[in-house]
N, C-alpha and C. Protein backbone atom coordinates (compact mmCIF):
# COMPACT_ATOMS: atom_id res chain seq x y z
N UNK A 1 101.85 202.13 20.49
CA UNK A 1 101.66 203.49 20.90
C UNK A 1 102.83 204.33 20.38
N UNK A 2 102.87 205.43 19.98
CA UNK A 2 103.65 206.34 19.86
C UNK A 2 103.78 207.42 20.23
N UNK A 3 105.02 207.69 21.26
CA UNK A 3 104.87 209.01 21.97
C UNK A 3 105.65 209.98 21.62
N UNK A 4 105.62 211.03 21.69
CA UNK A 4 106.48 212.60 20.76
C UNK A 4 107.05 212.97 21.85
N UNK A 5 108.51 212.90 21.89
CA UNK A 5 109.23 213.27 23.23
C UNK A 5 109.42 214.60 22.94
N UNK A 6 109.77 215.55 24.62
CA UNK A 6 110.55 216.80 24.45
C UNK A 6 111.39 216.91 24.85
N UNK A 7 112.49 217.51 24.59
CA UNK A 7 113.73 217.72 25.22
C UNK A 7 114.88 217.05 24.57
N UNK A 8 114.76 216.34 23.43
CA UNK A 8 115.95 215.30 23.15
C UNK A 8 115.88 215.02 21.86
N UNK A 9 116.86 214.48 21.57
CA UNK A 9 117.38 214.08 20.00
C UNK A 9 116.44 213.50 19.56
N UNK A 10 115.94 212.70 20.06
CA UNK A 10 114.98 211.31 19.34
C UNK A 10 113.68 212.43 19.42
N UNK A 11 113.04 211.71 18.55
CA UNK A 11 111.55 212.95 18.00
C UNK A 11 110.45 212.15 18.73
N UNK A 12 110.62 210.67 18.19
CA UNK A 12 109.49 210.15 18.78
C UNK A 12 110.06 208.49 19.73
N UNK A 13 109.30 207.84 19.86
CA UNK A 13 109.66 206.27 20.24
C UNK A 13 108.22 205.77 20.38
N UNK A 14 108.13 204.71 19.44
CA UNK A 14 107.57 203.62 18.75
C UNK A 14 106.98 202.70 20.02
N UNK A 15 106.35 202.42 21.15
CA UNK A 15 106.71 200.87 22.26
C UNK A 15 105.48 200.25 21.48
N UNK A 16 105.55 198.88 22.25
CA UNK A 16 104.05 198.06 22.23
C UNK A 16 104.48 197.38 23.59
N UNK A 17 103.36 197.38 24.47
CA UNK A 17 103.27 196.61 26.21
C UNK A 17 102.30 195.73 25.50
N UNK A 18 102.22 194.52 26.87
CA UNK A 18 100.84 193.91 26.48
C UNK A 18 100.47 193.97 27.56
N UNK A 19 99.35 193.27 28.45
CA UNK A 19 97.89 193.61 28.94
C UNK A 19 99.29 193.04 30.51
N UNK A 20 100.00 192.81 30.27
CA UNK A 20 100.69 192.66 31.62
C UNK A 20 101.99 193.45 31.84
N UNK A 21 101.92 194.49 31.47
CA UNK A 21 102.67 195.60 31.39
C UNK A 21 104.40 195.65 30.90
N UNK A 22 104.44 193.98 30.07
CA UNK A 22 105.75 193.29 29.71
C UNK A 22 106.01 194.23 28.38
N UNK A 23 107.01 195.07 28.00
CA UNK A 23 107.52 195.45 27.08
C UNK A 23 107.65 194.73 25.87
N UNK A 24 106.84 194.93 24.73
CA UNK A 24 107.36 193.36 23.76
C UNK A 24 108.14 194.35 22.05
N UNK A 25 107.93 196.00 22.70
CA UNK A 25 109.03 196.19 21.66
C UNK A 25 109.06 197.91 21.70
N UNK A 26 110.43 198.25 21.53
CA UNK A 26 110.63 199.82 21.52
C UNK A 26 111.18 200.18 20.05
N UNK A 27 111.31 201.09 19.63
CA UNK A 27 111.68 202.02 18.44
C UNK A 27 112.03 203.06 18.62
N UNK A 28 113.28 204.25 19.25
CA UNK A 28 113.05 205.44 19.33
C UNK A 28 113.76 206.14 17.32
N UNK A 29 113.12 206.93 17.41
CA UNK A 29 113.34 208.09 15.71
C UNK A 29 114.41 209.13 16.27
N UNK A 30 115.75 208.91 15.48
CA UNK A 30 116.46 210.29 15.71
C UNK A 30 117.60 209.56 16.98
N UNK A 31 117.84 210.28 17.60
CA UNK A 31 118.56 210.14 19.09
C UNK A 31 120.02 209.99 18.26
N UNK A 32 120.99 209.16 18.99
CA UNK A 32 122.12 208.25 19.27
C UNK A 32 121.91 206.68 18.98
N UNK A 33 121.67 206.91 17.66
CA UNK A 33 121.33 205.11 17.15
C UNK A 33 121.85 203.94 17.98
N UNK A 34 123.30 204.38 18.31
CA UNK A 34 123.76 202.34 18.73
C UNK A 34 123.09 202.73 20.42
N UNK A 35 123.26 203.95 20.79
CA UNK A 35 122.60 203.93 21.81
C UNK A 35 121.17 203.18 22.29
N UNK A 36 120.28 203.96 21.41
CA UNK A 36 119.15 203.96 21.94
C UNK A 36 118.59 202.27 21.05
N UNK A 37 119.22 201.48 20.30
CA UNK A 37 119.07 200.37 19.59
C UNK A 37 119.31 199.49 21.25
N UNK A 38 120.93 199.41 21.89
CA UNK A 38 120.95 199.35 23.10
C UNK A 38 120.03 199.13 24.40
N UNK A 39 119.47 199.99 24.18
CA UNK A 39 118.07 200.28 25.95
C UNK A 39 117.04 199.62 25.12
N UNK A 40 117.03 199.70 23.71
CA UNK A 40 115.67 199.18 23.38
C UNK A 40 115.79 197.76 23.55
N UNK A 41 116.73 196.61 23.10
CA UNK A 41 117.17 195.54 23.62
C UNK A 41 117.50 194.89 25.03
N UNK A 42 117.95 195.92 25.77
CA UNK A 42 117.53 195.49 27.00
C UNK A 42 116.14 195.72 27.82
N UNK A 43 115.38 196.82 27.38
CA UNK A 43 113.68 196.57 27.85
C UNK A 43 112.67 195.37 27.42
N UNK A 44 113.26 195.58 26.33
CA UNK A 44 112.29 193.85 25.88
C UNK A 44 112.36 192.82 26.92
N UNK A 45 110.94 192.57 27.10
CA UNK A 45 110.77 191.91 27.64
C UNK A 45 110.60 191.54 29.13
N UNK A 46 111.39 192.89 29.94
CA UNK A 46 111.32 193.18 31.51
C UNK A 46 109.67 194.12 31.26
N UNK A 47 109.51 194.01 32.82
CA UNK A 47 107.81 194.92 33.33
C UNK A 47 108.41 195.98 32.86
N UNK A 48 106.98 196.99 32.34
CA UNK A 48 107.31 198.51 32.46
C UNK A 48 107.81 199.64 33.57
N UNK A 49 106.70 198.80 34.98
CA UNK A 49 107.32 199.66 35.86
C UNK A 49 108.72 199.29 36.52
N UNK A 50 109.51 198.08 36.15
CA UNK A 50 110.93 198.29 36.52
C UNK A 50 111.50 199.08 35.59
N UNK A 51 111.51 199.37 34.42
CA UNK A 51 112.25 199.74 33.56
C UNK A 51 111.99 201.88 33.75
N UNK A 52 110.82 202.14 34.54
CA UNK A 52 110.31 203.62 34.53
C UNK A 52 110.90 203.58 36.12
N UNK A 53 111.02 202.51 37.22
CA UNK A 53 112.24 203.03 38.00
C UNK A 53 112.97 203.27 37.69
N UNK A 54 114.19 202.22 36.49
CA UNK A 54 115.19 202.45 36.39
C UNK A 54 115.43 203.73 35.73
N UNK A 55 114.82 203.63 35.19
CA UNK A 55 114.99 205.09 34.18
C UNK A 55 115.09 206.90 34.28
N UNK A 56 113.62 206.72 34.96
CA UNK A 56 112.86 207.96 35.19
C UNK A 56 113.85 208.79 36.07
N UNK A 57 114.24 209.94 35.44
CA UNK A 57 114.81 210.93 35.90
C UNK A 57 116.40 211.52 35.71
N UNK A 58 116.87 209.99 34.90
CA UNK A 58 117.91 210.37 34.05
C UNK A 58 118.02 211.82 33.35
N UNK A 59 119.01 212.19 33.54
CA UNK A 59 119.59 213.51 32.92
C UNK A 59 120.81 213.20 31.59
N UNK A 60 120.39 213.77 30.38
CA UNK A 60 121.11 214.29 29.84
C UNK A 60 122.12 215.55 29.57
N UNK A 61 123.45 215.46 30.04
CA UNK A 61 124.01 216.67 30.24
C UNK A 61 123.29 217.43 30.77
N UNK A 62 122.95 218.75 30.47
CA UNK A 62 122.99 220.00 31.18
C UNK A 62 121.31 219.81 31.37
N UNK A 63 120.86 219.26 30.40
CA UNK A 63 119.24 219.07 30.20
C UNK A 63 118.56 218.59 30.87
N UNK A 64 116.86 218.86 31.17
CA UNK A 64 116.62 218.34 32.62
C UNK A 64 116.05 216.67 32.11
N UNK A 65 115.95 216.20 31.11
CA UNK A 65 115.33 214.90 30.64
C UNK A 65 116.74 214.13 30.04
N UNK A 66 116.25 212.83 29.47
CA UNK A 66 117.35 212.31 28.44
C UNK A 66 116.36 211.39 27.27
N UNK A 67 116.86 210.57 26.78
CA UNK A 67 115.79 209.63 25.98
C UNK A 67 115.46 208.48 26.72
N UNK A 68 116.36 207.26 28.13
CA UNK A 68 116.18 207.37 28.78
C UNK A 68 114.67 207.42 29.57
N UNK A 69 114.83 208.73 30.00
CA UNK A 69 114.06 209.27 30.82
C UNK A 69 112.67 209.55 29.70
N UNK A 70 112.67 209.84 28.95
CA UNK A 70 111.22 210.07 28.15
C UNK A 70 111.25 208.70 27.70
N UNK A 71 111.97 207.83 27.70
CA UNK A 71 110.95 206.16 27.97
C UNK A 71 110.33 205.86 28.98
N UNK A 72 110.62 206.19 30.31
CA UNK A 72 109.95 206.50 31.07
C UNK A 72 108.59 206.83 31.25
N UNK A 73 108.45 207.96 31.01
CA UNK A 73 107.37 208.52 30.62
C UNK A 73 106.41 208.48 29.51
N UNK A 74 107.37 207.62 28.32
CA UNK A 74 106.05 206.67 27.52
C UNK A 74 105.51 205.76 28.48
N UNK A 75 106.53 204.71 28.64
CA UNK A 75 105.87 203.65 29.54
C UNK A 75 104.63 204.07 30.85
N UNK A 76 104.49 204.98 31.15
CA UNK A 76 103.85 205.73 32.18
C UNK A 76 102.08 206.11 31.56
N UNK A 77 102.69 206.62 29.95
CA UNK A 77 101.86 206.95 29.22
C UNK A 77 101.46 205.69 28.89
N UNK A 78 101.80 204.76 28.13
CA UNK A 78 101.16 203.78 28.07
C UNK A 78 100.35 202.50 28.91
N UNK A 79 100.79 202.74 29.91
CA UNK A 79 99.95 201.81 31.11
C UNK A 79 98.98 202.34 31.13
N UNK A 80 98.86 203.97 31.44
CA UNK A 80 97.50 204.62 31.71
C UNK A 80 96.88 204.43 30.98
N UNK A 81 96.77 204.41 29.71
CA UNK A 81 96.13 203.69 28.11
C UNK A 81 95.66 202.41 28.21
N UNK A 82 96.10 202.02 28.94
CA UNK A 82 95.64 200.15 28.66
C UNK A 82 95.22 199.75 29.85
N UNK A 83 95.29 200.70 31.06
CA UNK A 83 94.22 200.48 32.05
C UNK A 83 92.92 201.48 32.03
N UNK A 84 93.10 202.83 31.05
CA UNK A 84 91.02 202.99 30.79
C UNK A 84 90.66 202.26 29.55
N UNK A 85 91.39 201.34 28.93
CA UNK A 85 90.46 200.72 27.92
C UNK A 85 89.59 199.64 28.58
């Protein structure tokens, strides 16, 4: 799946879940490279919805999202995807 974030450096992020909502890989485009290389290595492989607790609602500085937080909200996006198929 690929989702088009707003609010943040990274343009897009790349995931793939499988049918048990296990993270088996992220990609974000743009951002804070060693950063976001970082979160993508530690989601592998944990559930989606621990990783959209941990996440969801992170702030970047002054901004009301972060990248972070719009993983979040892929992961959110992508469950809903793979439960109407």
């Amino acid at each position: 799946m690929v989702y088009r974030t707003k609010g943040t450096c990274a343009s897009k992020i790349d995931l793939n879940i499988d049918k048990d909502h296990t993270i088996q890989s992220v990609l974000f485009t743009g951002g804070c490279n060693g950063n976001l290389q970082g979160i993508s290595k530690l989601v592998v492989g944990r559930k989606a919805e621990e990783i959209i607790d941990t996440l969801e609602g992170t702030r970047c500085g002054f901004k009301d999202t972060s990248c972070p937080d719009q993983l979040a909200k892929a992961l959110r996006q992508a469950i809903a995807q793979s439960e109407s198929v």
